[in-house]
C-alpha atoms as a PDB file:
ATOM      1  CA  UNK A   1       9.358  10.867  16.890  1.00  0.00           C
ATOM      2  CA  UNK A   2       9.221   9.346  13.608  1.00  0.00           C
ATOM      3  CA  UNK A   3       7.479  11.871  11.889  1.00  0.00           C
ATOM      4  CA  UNK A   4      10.087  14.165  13.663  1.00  0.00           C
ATOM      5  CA  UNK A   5      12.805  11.961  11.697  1.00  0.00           C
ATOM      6  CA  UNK A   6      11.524  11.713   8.478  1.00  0.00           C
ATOM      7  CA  UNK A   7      11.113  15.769   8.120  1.00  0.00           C
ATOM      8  CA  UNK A   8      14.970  16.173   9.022  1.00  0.00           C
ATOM      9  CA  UNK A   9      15.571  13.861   6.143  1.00  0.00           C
ATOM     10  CA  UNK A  10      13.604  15.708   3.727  1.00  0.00           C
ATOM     11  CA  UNK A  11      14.883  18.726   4.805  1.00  0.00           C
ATOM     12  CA  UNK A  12      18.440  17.589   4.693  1.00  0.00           C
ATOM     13  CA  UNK A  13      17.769  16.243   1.502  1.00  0.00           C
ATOM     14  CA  UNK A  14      16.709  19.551   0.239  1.00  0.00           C
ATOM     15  CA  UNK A  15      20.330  20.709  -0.910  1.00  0.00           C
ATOM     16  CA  UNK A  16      21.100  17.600  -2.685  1.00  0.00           C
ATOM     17  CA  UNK A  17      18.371  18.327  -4.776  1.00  0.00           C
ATOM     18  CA  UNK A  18      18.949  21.512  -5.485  1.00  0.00           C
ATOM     19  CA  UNK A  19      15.877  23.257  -4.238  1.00  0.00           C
ATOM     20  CA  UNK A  20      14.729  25.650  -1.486  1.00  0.00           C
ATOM     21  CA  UNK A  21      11.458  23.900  -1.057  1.00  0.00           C
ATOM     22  CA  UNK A  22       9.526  20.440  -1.721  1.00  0.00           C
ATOM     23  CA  UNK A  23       6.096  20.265  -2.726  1.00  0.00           C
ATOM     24  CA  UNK A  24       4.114  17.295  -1.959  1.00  0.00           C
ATOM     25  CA  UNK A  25       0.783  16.640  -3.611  1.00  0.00           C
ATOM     26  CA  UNK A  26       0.200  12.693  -3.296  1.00  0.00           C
ATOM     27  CA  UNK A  27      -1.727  11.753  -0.309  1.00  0.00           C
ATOM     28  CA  UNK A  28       0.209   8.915   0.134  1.00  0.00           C
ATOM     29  CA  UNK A  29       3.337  10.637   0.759  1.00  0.00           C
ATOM     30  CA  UNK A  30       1.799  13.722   2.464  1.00  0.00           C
ATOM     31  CA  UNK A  31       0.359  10.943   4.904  1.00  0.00           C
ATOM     32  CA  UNK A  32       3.916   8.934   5.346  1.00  0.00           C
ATOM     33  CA  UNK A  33       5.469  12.814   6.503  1.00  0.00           C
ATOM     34  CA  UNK A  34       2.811  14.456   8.677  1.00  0.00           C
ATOM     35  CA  UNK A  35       0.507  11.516   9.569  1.00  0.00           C
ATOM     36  CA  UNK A  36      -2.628  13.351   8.236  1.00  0.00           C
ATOM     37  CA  UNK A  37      -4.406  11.426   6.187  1.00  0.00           C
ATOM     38  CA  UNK A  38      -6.663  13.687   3.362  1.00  0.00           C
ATOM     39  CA  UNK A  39      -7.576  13.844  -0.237  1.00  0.00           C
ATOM     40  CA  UNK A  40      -7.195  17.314  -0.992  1.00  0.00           C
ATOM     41  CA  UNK A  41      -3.584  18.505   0.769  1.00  0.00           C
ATOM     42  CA  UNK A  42      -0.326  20.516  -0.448  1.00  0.00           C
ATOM     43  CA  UNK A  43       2.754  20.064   1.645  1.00  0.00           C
ATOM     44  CA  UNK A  44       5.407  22.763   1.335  1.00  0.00           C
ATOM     45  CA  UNK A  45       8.529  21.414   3.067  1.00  0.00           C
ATOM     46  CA  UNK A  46      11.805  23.904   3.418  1.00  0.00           C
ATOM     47  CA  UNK A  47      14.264  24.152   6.286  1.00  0.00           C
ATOM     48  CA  UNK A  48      13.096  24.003   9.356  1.00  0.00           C
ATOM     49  CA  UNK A  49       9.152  24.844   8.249  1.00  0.00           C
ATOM     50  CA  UNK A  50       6.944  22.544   6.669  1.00  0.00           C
ATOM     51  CA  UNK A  51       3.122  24.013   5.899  1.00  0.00           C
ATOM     52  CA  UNK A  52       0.140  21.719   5.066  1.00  0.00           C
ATOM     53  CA  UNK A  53      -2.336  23.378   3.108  1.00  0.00           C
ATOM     54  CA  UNK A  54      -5.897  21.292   3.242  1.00  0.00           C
ATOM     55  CA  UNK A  55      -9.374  22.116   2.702  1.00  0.00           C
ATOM     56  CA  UNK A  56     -12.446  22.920   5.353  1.00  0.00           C
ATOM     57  CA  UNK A  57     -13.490  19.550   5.219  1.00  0.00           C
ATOM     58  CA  UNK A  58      -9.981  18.389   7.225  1.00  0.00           C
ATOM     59  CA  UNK A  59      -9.007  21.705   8.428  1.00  0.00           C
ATOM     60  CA  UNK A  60     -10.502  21.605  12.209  1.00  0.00           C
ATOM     61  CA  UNK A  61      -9.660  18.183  12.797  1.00  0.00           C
ATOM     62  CA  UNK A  62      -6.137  17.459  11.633  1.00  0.00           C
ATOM     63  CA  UNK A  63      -5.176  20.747  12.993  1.00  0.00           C
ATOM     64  CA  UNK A  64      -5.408  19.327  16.677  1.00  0.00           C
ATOM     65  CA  UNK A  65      -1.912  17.580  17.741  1.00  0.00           C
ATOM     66  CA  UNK A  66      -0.041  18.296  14.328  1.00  0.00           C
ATOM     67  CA  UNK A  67       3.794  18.307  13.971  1.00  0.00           C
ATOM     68  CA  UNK A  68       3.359  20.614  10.621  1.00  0.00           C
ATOM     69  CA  UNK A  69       1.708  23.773  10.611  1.00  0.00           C
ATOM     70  CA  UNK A  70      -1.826  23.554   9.253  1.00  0.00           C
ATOM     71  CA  UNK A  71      -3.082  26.052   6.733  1.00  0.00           C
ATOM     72  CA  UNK A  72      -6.497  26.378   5.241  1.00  0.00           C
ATOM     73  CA  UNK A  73      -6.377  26.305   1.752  1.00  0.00           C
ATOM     74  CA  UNK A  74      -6.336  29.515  -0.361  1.00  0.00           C
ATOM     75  CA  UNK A  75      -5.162  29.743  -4.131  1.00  0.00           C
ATOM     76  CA  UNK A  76      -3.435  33.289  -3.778  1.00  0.00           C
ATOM     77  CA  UNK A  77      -1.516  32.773  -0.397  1.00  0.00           C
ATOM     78  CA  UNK A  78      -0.242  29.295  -1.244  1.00  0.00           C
ATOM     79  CA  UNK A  79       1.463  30.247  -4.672  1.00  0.00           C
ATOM     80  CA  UNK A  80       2.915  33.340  -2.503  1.00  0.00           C
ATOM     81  CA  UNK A  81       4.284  30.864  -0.248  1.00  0.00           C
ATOM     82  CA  UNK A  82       5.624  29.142  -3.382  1.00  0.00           C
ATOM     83  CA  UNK A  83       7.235  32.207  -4.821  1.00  0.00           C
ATOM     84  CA  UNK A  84      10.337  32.742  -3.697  1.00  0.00           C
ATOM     85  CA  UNK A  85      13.474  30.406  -4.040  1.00  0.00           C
ATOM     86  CA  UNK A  86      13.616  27.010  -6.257  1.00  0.00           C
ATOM     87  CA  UNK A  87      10.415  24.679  -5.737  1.00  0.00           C
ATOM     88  CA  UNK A  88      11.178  20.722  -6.504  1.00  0.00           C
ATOM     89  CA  UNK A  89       7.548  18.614  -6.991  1.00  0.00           C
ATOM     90  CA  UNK A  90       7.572  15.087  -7.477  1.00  0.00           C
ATOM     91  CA  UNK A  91       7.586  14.967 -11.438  1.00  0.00           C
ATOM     92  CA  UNK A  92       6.295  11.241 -11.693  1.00  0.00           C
ATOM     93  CA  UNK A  93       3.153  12.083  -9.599  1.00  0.00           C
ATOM     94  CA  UNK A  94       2.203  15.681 -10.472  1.00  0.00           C
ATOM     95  CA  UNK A  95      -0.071  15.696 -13.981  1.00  0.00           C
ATOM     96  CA  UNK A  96       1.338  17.828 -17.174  1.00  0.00           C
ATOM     97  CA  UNK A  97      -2.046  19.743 -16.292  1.00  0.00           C
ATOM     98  CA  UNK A  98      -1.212  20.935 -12.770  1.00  0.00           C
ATOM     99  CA  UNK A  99       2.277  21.115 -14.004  1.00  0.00           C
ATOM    100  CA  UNK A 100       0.844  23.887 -16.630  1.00  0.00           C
ATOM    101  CA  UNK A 101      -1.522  25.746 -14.279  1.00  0.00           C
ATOM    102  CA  UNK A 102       1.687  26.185 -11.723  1.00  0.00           C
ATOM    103  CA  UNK A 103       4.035  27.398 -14.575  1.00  0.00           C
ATOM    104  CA  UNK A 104       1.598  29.712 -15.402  1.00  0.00           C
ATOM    105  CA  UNK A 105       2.172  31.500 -11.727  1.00  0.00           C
ATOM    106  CA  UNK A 106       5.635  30.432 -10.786  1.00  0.00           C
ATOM    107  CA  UNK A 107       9.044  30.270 -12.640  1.00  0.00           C
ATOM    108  CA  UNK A 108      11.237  28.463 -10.526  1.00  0.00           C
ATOM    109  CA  UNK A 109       9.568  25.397 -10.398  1.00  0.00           C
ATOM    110  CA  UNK A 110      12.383  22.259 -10.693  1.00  0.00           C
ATOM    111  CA  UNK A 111      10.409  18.606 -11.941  1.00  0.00           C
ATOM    112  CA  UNK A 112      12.130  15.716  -9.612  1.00  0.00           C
ATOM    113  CA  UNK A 113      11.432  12.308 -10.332  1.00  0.00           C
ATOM    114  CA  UNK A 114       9.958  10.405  -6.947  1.00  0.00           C
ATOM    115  CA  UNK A 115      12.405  12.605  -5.186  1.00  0.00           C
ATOM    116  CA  UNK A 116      11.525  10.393  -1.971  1.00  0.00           C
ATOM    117  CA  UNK A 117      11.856   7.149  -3.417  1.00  0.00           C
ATOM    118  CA  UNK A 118      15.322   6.411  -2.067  1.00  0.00           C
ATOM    119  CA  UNK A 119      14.569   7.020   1.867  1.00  0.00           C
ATOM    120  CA  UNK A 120      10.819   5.440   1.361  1.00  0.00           C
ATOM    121  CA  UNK A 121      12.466   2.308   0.531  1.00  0.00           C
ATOM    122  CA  UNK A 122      14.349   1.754   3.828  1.00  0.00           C
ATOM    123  CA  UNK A 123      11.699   1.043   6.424  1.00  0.00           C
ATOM    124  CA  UNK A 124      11.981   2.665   9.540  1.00  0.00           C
ATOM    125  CA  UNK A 125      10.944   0.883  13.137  1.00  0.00           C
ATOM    126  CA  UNK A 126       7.260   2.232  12.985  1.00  0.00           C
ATOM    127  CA  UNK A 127       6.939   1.325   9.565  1.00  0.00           C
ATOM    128  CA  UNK A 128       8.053  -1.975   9.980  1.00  0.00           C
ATOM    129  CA  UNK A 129       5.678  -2.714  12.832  1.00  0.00           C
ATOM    130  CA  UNK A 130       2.329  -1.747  11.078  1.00  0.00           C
ATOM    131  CA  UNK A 131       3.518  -3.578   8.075  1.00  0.00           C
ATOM    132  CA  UNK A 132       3.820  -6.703  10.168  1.00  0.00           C
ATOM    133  CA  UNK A 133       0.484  -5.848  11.678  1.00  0.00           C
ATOM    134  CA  UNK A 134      -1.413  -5.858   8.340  1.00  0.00           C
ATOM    135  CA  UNK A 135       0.014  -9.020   8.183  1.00  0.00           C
ATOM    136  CA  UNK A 136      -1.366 -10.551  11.020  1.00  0.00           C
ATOM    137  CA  UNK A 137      -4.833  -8.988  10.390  1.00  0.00           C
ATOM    138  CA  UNK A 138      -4.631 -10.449   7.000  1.00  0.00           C
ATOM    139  CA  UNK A 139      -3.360 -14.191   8.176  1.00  0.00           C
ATOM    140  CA  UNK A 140      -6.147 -14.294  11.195  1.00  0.00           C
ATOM    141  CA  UNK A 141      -8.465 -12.934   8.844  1.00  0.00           C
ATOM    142  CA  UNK A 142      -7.866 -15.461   6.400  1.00  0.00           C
ATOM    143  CA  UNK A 143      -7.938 -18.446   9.295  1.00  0.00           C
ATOM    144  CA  UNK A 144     -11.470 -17.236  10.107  1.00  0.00           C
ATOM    145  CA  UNK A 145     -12.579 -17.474   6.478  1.00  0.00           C
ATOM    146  CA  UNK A 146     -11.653 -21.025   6.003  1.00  0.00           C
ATOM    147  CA  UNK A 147     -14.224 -21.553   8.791  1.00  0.00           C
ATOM    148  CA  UNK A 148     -17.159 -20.161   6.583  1.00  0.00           C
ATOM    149  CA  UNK A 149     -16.414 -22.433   3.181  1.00  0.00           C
ATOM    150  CA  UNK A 150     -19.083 -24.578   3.102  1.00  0.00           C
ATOM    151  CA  UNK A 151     -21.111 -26.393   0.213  1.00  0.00           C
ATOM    152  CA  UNK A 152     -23.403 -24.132  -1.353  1.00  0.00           C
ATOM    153  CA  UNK A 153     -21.512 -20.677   0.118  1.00  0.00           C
ATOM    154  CA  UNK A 154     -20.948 -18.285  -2.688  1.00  0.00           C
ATOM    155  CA  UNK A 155     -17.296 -16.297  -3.378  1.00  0.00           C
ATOM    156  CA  UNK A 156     -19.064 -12.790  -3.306  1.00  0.00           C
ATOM    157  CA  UNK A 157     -20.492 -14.227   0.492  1.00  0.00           C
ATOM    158  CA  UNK A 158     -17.003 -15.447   1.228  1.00  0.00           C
ATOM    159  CA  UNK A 159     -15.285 -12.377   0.264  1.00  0.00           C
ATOM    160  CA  UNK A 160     -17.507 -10.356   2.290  1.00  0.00           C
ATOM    161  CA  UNK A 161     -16.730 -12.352   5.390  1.00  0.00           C
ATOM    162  CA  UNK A 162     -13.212 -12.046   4.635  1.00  0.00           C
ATOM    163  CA  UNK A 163     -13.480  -7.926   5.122  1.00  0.00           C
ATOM    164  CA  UNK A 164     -15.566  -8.075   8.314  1.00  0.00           C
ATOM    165  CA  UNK A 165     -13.059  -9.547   9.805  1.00  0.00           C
ATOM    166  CA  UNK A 166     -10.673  -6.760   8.483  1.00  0.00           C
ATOM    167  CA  UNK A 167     -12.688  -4.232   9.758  1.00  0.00           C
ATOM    168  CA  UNK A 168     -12.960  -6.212  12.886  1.00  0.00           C
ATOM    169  CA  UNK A 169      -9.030  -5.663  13.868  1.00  0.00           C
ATOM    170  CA  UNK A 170      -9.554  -1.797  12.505  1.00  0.00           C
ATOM    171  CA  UNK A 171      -7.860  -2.634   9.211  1.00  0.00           C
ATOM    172  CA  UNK A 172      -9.238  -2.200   5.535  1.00  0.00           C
ATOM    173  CA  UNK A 173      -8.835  -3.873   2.533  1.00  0.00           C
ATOM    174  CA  UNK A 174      -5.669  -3.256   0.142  1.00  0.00           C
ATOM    175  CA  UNK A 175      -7.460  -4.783  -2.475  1.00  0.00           C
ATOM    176  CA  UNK A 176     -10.156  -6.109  -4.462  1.00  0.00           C
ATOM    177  CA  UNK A 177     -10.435  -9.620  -2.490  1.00  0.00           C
ATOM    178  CA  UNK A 178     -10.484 -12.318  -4.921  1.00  0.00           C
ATOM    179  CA  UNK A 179     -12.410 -15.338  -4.066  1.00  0.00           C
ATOM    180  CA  UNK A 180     -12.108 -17.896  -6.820  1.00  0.00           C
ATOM    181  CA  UNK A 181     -13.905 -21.641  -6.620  1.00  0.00           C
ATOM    182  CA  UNK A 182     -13.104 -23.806  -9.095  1.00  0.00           C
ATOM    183  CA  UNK A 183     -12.738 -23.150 -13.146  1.00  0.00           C
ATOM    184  CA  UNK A 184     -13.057 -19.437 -11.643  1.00  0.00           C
ATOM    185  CA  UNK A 185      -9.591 -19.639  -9.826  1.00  0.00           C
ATOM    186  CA  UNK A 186      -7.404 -20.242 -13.138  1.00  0.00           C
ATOM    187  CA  UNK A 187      -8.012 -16.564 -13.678  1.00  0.00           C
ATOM    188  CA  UNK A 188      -5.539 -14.490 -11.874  1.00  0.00           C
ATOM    189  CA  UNK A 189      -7.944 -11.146 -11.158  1.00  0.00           C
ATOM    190  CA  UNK A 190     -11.235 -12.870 -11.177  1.00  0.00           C
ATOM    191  CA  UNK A 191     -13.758 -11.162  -9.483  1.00  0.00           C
ATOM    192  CA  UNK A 192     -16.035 -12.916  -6.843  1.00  0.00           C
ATOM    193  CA  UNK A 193     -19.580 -14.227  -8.099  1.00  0.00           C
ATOM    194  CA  UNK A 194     -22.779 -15.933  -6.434  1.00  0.00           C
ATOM    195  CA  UNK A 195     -21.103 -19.127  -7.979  1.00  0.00           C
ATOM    196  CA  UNK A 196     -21.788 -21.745  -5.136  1.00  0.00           C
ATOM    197  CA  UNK A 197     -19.002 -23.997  -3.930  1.00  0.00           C
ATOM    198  CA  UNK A 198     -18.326 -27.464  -4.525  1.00  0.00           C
ATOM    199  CA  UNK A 199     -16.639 -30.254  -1.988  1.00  0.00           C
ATOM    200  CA  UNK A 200     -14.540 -30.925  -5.005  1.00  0.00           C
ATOM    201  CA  UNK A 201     -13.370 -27.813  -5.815  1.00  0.00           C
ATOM    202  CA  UNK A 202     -10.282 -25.918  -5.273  1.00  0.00           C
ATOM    203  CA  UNK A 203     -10.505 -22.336  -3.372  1.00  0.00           C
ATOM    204  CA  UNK A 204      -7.876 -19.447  -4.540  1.00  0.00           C
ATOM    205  CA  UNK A 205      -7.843 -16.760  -1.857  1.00  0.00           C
ATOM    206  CA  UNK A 206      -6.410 -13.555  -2.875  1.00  0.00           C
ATOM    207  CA  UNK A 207      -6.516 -10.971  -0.604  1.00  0.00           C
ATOM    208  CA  UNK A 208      -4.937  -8.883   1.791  1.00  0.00           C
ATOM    209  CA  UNK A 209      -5.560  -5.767   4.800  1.00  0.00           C
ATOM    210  CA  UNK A 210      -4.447  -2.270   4.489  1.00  0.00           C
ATOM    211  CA  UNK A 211      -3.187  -1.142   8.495  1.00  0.00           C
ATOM    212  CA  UNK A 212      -2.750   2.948   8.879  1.00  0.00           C
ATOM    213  CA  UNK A 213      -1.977   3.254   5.535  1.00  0.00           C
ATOM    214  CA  UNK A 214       0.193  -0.274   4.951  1.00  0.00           C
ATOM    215  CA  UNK A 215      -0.665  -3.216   3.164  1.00  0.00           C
ATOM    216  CA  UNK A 216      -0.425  -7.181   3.109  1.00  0.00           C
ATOM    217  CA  UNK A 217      -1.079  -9.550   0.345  1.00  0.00           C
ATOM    218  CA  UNK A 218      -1.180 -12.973   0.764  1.00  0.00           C
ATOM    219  CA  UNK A 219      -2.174 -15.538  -1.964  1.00  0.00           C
ATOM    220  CA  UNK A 220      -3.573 -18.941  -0.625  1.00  0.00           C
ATOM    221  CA  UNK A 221      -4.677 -22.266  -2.472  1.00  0.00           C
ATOM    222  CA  UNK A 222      -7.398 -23.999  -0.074  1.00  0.00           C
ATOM    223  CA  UNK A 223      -8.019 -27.520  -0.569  1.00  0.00           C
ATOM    224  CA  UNK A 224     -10.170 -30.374   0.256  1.00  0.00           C
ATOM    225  CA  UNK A 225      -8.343 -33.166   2.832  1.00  0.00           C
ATOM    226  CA  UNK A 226     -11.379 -35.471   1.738  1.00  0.00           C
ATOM    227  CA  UNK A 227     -10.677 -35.019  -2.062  1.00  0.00           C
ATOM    228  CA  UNK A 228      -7.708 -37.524  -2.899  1.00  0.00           C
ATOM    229  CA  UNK A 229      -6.945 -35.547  -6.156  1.00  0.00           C
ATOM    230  CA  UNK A 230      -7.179 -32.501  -4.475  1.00  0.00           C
ATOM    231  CA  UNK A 231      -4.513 -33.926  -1.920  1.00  0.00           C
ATOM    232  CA  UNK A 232      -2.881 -35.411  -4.835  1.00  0.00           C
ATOM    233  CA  UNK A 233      -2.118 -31.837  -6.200  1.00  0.00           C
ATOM    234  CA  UNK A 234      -1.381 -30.896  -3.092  1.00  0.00           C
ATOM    235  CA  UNK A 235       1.356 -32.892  -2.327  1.00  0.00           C
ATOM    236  CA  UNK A 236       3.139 -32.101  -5.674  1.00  0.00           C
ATOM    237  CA  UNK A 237       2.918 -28.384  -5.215  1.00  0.00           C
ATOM    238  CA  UNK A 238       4.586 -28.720  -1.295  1.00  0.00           C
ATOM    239  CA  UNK A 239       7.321 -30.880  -2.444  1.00  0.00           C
ATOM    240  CA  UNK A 240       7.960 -28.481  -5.593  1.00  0.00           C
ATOM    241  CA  UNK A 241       8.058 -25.902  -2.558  1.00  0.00           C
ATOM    242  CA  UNK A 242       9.914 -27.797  -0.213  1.00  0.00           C
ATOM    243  CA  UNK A 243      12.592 -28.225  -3.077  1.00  0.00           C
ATOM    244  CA  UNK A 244      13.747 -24.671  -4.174  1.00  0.00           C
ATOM    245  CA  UNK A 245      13.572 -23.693  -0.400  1.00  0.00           C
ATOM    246  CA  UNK A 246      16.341 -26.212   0.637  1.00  0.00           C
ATOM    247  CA  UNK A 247      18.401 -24.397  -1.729  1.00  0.00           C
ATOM    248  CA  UNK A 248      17.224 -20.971  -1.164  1.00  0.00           C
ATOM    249  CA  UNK A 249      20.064 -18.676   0.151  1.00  0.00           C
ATOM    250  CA  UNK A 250      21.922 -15.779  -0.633  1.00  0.00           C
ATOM    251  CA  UNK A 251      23.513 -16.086  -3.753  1.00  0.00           C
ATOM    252  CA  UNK A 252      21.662 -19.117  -5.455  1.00  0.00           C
ATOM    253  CA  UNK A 253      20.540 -17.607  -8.867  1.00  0.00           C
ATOM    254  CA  UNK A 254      16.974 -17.670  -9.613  1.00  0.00           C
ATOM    255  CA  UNK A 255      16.823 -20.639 -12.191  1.00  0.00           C
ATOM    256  CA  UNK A 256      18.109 -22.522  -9.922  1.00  0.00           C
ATOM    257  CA  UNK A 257      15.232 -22.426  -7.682  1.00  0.00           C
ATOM    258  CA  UNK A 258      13.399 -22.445 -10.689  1.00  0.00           C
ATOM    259  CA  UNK A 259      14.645 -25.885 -12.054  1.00  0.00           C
ATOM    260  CA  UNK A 260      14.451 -27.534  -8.421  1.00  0.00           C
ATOM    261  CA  UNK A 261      11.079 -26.866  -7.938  1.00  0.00           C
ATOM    262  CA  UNK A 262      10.240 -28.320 -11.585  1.00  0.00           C
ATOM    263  CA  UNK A 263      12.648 -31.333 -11.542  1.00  0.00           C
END
């Protein structure tokens, strides 16, 4: 039903930009409109027929219970398909190299910029629900972690843990997950080491779990409730918090929050 939905917008969209057809080349976007997931795929969207041209390596399987008509990929038929009326591609994810080797067989090819930008940016019901499921992998996840921080555990060992669980719940990472003890977490991207852990360091936990093709993120401090400076730190960073949140609403500009959580 979704899928359904988000076609008829494309293809009602179609006009407004001026174009017979839409290609699609990112995977990301041929994923959010058919549901196939693939490396390799070309979706040709027009009124009331949308093709997706893929490879043998997806061809048998993602033809089985597909709302677009699967095609196996040849060079010649798929510019034919292309040659006749005004072809939009997405201009912002296409290469100047593709964009040459098309030209060179087709001259009514029109460059959009992220022509589905607008209606990717409103969330639809499905959407909304595996985004809020990454979520939860991510948070229980993430509660199962601070469960395996012990002394003498390393980040890379911690980190691994961390995607198990992931995997676990059928998710996947989003992301390089960042395990940083100590020294190691006052750099923003650091990348987890066999450095051991300390009862008096802090833990920054950076990481997050991709669900059917949506992702969390979720940036954690862990602390110590047996270190007093630890606690000591912690306290000043909830109350900073605590602060800009009792005057967070719509409306209140954002140096405002700014100043109450530093005054």
């Amino acid at each position: 039903m979704f899928l359904k939905k988000r076609l008829e917008k494309v293809e009602n969209l179609l006009d407004e930009l001026g174009v017979a057809k839409l290609l699609i080349e990112d995977p990301v976007d041929i994923f959010y409109l058919s549901g196939k997931s693939v490396t390799f795929g070309k979706l040709i969207i027009e009124k009331s027929r949308q093709l997706l041209y893929t490879d043998k390596r997806y061809y048998d399987e993602i033809k089985q219970d597909s709302l677009v008509e699967i095609v196996l990929y040849h060079p010649t038929k798929f510019l034919e398909e292309l040659s006749s009326g005004r072809v939009g591609f997405d201009s912002s994810k296409t290469s100047h190299e593709r964009f040459l080797l098309l030209q060179q067989e087709l001259n009514t090819l029109v460059p959009l910029s992220a022509p589905l930008k607008k209606m990717r940016a409103i969330k639809d019901e499905k959407e909304l629900a595996q985004i809020k499921k990454a979520a939860q992998i991510t948070w229980h996840a993430f509660s199962k972690l601070q469960q395996e921080i012990i002394t003498g555990v390393s980040e890379k060992a911690v980190a691994a843990y961390f995607s198990n669980e992931v995997a676990k719940l059928d998710g996947e990472l989003a992301f390089a997950t960042n395990i940083s003890f100590g020294e190691n977490s006052a750099y923003p991207h650091h990348h987890p080491s066999s450095c051991s852990y300390k009862p008096e360091q802090l833990i920054l936990v950076d990481a997050g779990a991709k669900y059917l093709g949506y992702c969390s993120d979720m940036t954690r401090v862990v602390v110590n409730a047996a270190a007093s400076k630890q606690q000591e730190l912690y306290q000043l960073v909830k109350n900073a918090y605590e602060a800009a949140v009792k005057i967070c609403c719509p409306g209140t500009k954002i140096k405002d929050l700014d100043y109450a959580a530093r005054h």
